[in-house]
PDB file of N, CA and C in Angstrom:
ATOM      1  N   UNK A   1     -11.715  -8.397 -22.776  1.00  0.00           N
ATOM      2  CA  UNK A   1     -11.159  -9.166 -21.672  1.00  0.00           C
ATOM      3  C   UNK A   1     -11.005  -8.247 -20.449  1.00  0.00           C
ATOM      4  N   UNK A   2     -11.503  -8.564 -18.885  1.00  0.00           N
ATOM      5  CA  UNK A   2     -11.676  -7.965 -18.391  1.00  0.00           C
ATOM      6  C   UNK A   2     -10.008  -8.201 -17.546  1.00  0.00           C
ATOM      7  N   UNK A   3      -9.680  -6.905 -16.734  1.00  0.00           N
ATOM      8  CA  UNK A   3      -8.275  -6.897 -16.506  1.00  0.00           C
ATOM      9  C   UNK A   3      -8.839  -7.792 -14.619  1.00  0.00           C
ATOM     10  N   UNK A   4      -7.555  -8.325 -14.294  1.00  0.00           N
ATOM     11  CA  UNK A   4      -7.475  -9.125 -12.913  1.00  0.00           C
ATOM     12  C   UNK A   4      -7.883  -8.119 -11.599  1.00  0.00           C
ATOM     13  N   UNK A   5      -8.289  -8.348 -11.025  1.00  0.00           N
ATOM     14  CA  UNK A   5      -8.465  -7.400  -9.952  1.00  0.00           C
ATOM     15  C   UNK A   5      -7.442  -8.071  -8.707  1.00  0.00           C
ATOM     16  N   UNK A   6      -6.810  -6.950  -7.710  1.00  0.00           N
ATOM     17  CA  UNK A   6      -5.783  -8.136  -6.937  1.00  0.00           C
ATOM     18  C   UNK A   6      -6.484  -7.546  -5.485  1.00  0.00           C
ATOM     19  N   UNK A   7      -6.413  -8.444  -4.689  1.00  0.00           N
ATOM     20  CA  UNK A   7      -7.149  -8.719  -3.471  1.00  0.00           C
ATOM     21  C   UNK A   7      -6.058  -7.759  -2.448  1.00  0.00           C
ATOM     22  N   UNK A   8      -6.444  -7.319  -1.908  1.00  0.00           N
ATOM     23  CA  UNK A   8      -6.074  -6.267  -1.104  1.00  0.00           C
ATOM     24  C   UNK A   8      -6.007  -6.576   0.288  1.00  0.00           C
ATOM     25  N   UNK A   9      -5.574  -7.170   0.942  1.00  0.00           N
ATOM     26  CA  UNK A   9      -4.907  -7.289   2.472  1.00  0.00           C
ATOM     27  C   UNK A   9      -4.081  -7.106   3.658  1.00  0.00           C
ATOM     28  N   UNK A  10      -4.715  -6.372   4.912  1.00  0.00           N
ATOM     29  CA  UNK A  10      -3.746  -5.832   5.240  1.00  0.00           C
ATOM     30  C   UNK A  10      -3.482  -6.504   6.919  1.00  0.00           C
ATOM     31  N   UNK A  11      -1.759  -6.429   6.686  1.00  0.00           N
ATOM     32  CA  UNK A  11      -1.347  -6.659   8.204  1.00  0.00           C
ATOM     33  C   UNK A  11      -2.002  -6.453   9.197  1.00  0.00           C
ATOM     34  N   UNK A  12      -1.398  -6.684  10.322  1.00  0.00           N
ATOM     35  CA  UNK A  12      -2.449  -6.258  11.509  1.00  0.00           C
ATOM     36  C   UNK A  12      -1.773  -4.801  11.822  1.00  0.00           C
ATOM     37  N   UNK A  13      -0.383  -4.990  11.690  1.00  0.00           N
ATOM     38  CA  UNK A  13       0.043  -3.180  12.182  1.00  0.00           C
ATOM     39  C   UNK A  13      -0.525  -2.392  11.066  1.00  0.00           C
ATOM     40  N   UNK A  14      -0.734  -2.373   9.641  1.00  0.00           N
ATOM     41  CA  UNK A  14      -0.941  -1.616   9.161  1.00  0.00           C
ATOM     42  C   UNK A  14      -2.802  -1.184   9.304  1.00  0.00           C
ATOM     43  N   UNK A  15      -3.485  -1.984   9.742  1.00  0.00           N
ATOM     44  CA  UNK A  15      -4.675  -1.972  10.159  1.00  0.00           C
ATOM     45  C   UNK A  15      -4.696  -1.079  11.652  1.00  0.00           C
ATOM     46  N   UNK A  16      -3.574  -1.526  12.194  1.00  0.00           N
ATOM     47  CA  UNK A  16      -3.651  -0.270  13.652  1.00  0.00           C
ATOM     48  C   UNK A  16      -3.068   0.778  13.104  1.00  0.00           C
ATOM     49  N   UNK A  17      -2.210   0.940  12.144  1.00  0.00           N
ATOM     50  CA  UNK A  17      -1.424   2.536  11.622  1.00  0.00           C
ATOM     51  C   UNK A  17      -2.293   3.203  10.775  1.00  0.00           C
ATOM     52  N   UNK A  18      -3.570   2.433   9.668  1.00  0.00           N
ATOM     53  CA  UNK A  18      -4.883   3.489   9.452  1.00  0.00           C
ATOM     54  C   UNK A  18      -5.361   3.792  10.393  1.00  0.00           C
ATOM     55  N   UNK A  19      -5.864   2.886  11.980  1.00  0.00           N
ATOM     56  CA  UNK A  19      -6.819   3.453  12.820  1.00  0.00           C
ATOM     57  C   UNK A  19      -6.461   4.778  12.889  1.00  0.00           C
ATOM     58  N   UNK A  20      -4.866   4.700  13.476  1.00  0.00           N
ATOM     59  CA  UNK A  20      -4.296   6.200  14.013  1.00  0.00           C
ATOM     60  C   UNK A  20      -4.383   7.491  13.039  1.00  0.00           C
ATOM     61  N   UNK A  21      -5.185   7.060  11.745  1.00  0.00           N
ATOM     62  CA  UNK A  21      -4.834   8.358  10.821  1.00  0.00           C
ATOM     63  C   UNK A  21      -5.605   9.484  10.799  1.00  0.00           C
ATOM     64  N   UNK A  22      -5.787  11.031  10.713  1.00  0.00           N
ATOM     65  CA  UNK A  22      -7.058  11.406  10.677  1.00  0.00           C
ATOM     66  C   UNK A  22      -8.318  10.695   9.457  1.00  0.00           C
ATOM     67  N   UNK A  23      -9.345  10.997   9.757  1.00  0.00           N
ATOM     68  CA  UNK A  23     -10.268  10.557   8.477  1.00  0.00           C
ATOM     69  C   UNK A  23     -10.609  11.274   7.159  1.00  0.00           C
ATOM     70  N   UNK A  24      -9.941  12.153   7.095  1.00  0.00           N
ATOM     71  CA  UNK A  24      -9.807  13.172   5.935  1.00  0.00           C
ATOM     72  C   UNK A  24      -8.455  12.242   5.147  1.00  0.00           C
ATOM     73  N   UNK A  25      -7.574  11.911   5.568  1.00  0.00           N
ATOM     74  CA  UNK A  25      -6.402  11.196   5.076  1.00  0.00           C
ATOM     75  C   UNK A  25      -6.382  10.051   5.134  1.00  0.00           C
ATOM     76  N   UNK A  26      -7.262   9.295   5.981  1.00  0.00           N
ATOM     77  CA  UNK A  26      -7.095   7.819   5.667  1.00  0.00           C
ATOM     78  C   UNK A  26      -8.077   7.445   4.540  1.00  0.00           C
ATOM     79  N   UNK A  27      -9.446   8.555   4.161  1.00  0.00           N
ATOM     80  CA  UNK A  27     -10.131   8.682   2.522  1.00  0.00           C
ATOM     81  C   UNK A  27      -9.019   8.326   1.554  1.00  0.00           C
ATOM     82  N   UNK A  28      -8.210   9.365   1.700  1.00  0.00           N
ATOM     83  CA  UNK A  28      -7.645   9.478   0.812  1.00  0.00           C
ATOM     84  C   UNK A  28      -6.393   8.100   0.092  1.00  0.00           C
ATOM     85  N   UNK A  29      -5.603   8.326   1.298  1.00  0.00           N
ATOM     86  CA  UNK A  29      -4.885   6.828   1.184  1.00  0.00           C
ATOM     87  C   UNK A  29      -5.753   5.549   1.222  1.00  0.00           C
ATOM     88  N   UNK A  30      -6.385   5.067   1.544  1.00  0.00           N
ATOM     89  CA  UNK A  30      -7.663   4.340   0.959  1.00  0.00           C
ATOM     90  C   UNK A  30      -7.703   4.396  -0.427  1.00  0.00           C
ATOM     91  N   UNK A  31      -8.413   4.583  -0.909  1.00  0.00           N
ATOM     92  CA  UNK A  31      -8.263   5.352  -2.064  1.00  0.00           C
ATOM     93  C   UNK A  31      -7.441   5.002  -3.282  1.00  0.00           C
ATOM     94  N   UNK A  32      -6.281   5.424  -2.716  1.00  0.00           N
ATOM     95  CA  UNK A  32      -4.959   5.000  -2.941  1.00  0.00           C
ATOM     96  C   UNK A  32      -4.759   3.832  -3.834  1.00  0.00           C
ATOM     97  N   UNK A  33      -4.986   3.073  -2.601  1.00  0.00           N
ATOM     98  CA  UNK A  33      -4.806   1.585  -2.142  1.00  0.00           C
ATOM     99  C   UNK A  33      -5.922   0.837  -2.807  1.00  0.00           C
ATOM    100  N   UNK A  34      -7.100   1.351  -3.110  1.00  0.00           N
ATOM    101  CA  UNK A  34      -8.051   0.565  -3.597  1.00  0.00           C
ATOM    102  C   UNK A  34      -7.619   0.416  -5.477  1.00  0.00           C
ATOM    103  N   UNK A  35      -6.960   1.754  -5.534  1.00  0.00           N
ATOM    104  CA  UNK A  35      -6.619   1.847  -7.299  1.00  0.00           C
ATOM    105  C   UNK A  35      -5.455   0.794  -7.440  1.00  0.00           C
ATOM    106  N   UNK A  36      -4.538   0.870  -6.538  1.00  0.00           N
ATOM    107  CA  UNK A  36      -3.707   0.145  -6.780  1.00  0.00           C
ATOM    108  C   UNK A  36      -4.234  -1.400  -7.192  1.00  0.00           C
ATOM    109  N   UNK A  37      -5.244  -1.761  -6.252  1.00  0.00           N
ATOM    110  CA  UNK A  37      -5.664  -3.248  -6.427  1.00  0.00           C
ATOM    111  C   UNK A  37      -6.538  -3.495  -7.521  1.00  0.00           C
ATOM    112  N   UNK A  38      -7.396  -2.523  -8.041  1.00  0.00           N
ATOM    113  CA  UNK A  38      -7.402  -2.488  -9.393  1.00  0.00           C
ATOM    114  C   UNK A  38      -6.730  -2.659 -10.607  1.00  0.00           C
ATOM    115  N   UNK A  39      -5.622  -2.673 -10.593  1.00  0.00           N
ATOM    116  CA  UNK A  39      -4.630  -2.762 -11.985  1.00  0.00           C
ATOM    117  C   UNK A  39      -3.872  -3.745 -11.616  1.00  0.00           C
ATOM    118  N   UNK A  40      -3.090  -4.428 -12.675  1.00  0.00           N
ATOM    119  CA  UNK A  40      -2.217  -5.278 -12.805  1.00  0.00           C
ATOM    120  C   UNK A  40      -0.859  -4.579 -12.738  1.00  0.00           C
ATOM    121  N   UNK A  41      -1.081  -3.496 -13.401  1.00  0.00           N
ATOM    122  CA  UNK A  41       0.175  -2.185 -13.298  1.00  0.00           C
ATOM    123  C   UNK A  41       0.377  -1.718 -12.172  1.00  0.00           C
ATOM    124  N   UNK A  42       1.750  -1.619 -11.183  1.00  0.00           N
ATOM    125  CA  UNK A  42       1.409  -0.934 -10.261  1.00  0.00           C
ATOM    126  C   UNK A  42       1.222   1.282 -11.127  1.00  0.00           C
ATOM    127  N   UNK A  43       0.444   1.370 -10.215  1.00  0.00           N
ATOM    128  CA  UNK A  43      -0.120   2.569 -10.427  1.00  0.00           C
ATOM    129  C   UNK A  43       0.474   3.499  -9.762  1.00  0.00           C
ATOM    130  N   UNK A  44       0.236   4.891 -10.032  1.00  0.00           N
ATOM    131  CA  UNK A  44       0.495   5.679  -8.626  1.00  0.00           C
ATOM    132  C   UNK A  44       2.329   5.975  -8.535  1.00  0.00           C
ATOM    133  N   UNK A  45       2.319   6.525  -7.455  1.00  0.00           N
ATOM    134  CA  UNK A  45       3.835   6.905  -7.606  1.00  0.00           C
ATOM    135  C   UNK A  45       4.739   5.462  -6.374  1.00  0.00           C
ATOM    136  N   UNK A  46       4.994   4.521  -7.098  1.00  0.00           N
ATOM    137  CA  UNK A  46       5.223   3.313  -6.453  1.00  0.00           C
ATOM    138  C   UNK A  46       6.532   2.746  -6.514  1.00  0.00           C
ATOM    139  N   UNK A  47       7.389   2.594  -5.697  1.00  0.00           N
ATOM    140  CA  UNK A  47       9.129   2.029  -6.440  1.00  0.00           C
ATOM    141  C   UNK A  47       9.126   0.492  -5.221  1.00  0.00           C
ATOM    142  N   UNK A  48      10.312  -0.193  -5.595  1.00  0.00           N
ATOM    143  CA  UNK A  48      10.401  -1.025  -5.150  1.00  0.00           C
ATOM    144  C   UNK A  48      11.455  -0.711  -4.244  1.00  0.00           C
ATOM    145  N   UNK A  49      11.247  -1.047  -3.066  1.00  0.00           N
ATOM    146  CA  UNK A  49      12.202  -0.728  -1.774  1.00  0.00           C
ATOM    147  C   UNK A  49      13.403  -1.622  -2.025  1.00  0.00           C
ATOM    148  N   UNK A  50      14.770  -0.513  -1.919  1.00  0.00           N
ATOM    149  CA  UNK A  50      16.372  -1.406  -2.289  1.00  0.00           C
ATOM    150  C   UNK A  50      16.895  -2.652  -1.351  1.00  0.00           C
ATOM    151  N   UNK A  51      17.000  -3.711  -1.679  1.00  0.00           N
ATOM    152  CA  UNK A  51      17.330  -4.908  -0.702  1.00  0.00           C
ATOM    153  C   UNK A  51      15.957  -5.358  -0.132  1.00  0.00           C
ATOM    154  N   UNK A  52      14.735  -5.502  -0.941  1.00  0.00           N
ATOM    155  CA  UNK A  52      13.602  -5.678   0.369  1.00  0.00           C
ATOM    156  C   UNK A  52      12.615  -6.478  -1.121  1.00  0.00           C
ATOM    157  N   UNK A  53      11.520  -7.403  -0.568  1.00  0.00           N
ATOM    158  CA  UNK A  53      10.799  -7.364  -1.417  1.00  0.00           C
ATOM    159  C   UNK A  53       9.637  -6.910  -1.191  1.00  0.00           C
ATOM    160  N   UNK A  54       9.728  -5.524  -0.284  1.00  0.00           N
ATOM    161  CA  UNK A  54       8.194  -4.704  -0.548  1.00  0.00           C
ATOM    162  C   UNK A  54       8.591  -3.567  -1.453  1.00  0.00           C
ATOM    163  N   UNK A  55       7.191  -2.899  -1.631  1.00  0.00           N
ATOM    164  CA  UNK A  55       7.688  -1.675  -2.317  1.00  0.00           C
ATOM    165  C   UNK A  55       6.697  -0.792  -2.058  1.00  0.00           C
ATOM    166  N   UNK A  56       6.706   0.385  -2.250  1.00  0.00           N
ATOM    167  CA  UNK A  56       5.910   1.673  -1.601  1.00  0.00           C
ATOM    168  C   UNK A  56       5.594   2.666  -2.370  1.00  0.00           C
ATOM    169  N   UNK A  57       4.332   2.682  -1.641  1.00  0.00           N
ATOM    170  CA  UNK A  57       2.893   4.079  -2.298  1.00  0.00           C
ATOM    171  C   UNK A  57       3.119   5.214  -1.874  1.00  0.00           C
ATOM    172  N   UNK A  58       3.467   5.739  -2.343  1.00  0.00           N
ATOM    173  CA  UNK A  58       3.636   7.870  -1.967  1.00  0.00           C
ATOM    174  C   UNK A  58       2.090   8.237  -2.001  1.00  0.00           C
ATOM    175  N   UNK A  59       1.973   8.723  -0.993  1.00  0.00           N
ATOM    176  CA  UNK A  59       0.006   9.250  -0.891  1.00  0.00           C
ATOM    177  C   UNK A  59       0.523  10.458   0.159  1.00  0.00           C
ATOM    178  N   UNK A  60       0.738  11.535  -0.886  1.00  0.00           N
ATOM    179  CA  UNK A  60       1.402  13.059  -0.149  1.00  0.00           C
ATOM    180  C   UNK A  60       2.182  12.885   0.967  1.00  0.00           C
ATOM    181  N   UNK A  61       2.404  13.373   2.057  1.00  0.00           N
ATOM    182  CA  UNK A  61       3.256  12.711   3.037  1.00  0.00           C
ATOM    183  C   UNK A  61       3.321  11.181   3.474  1.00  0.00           C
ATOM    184  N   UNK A  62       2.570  10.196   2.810  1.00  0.00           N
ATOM    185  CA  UNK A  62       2.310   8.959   3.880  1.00  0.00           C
ATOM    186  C   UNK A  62       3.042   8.322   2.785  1.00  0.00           C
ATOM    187  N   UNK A  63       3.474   6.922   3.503  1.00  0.00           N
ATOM    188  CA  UNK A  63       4.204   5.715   2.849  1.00  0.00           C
ATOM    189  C   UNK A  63       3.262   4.708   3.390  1.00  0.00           C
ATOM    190  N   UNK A  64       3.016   3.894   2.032  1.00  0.00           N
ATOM    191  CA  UNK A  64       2.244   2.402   2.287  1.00  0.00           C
ATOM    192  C   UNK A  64       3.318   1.296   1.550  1.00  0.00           C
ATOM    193  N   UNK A  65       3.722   0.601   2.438  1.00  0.00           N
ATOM    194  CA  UNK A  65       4.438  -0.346   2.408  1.00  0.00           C
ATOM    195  C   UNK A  65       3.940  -1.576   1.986  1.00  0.00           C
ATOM    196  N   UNK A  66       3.835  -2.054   0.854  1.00  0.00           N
ATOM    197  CA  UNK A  66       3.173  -3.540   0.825  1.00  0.00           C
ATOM    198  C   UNK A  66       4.264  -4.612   0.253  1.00  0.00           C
ATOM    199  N   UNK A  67       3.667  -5.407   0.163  1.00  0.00           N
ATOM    200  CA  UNK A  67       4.050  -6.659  -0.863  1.00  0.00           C
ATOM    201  C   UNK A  67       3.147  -6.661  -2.110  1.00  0.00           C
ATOM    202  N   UNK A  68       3.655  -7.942  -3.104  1.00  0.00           N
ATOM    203  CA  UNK A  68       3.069  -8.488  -3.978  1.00  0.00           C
ATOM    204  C   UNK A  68       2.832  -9.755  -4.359  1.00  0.00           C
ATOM    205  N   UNK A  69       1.988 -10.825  -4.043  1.00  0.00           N
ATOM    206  CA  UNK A  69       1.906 -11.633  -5.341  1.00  0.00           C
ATOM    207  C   UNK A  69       1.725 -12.341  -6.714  1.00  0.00           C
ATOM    208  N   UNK A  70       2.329 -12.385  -7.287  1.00  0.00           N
ATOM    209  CA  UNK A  70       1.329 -12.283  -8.444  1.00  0.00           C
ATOM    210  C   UNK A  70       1.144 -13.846  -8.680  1.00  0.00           C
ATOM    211  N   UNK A  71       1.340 -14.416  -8.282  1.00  0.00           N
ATOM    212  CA  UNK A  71       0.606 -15.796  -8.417  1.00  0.00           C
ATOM    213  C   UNK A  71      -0.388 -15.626  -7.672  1.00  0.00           C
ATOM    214  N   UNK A  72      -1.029 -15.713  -7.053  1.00  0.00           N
ATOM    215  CA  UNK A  72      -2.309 -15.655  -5.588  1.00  0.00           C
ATOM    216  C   UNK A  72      -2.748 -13.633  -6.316  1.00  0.00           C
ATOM    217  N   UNK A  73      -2.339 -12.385  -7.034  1.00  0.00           N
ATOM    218  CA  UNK A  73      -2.756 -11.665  -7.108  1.00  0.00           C
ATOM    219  C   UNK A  73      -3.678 -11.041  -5.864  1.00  0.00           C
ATOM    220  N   UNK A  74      -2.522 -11.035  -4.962  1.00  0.00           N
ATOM    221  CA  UNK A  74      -2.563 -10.750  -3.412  1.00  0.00           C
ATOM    222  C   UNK A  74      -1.858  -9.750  -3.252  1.00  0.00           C
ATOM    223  N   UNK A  75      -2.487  -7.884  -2.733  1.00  0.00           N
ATOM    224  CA  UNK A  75      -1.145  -7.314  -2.279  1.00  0.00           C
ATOM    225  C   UNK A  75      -1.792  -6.967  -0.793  1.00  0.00           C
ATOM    226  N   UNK A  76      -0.265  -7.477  -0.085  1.00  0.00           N
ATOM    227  CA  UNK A  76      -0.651  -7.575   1.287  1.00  0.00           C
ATOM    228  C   UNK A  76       0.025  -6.157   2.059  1.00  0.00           C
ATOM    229  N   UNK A  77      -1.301  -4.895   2.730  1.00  0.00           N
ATOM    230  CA  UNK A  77      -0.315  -3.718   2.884  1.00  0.00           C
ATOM    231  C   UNK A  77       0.495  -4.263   4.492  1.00  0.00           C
ATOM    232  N   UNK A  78       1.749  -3.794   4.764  1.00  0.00           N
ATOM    233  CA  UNK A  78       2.435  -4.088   5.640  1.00  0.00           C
ATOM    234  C   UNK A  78       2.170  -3.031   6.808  1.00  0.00           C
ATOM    235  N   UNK A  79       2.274  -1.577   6.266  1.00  0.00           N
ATOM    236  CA  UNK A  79       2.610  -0.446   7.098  1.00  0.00           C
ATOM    237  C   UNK A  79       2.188   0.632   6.409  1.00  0.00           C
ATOM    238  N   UNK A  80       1.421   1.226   7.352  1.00  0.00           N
ATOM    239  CA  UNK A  80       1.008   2.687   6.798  1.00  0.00           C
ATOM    240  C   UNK A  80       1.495   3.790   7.379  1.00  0.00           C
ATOM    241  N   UNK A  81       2.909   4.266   7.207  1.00  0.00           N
ATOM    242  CA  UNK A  81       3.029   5.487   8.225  1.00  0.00           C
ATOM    243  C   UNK A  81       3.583   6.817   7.268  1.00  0.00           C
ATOM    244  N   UNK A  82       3.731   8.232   7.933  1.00  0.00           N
ATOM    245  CA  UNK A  82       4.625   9.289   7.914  1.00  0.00           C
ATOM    246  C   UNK A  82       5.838   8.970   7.494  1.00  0.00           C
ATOM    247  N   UNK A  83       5.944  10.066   6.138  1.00  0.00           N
ATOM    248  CA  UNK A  83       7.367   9.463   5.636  1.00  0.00           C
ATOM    249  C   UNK A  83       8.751   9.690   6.391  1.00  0.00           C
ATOM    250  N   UNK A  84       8.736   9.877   7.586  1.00  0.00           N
ATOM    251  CA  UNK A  84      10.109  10.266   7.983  1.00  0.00           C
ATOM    252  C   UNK A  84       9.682   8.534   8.790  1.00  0.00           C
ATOM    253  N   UNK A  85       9.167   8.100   9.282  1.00  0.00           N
ATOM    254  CA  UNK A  85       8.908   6.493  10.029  1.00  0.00           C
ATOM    255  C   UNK A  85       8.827   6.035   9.370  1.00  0.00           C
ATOM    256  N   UNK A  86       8.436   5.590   7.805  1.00  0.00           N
ATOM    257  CA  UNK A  86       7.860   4.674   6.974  1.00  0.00           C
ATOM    258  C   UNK A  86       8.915   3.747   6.695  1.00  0.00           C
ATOM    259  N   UNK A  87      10.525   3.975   6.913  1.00  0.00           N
ATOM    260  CA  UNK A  87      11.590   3.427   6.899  1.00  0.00           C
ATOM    261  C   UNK A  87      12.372   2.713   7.305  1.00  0.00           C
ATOM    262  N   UNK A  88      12.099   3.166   8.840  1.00  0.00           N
ATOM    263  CA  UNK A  88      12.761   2.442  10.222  1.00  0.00           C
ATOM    264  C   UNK A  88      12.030   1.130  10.291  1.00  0.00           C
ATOM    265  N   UNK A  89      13.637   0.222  10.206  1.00  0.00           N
ATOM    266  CA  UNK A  89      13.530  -1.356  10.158  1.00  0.00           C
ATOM    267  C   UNK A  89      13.229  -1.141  11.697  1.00  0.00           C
TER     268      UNK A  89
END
């Protein structure tokens, strides 16, 4: 039985916060992000943000902020930034 694959979509800010990344690091977080949508498990070093229903990808200094659905098996990334910004509501 083959495992679900989940569709990977991203905001529009987080689509302008890869533009801004170098391309040596946005490989990488890419990357990331593509394994994640591979598994049903979240993968990777991932927790669920306290009071919020996103939760976030550690990719060496960077934070990727997404959601989840698992009905629709949709994760939608929100924000891609530097972990000292990745926070600020």
């Amino acid at each position: 039985m083959t495992k679900p694959h989940w569709r990977v979509v991203f905001d529009e800010r987080a689509r302008k916060d890869v533009r801004r990344i170098d391309p040596p690091t946005r490989r990488r977080i890419l990357a990331a992000i593509r394994r994640l949508g591979q598994s049903a498990e979240l993968t990777g070093d991932v927790k669920r943000l306290t009071g919020s229903s996103e939760y976030r990808l550690r990719v060496g200094d960077w934070r990727v902020r997404f959601m989840r659905d698992g009905q629709q098996l949709i994760i939608t990334v929100v924000r891609v930034l530097p972990r000292g910004r990745a926070y600020d509501r």
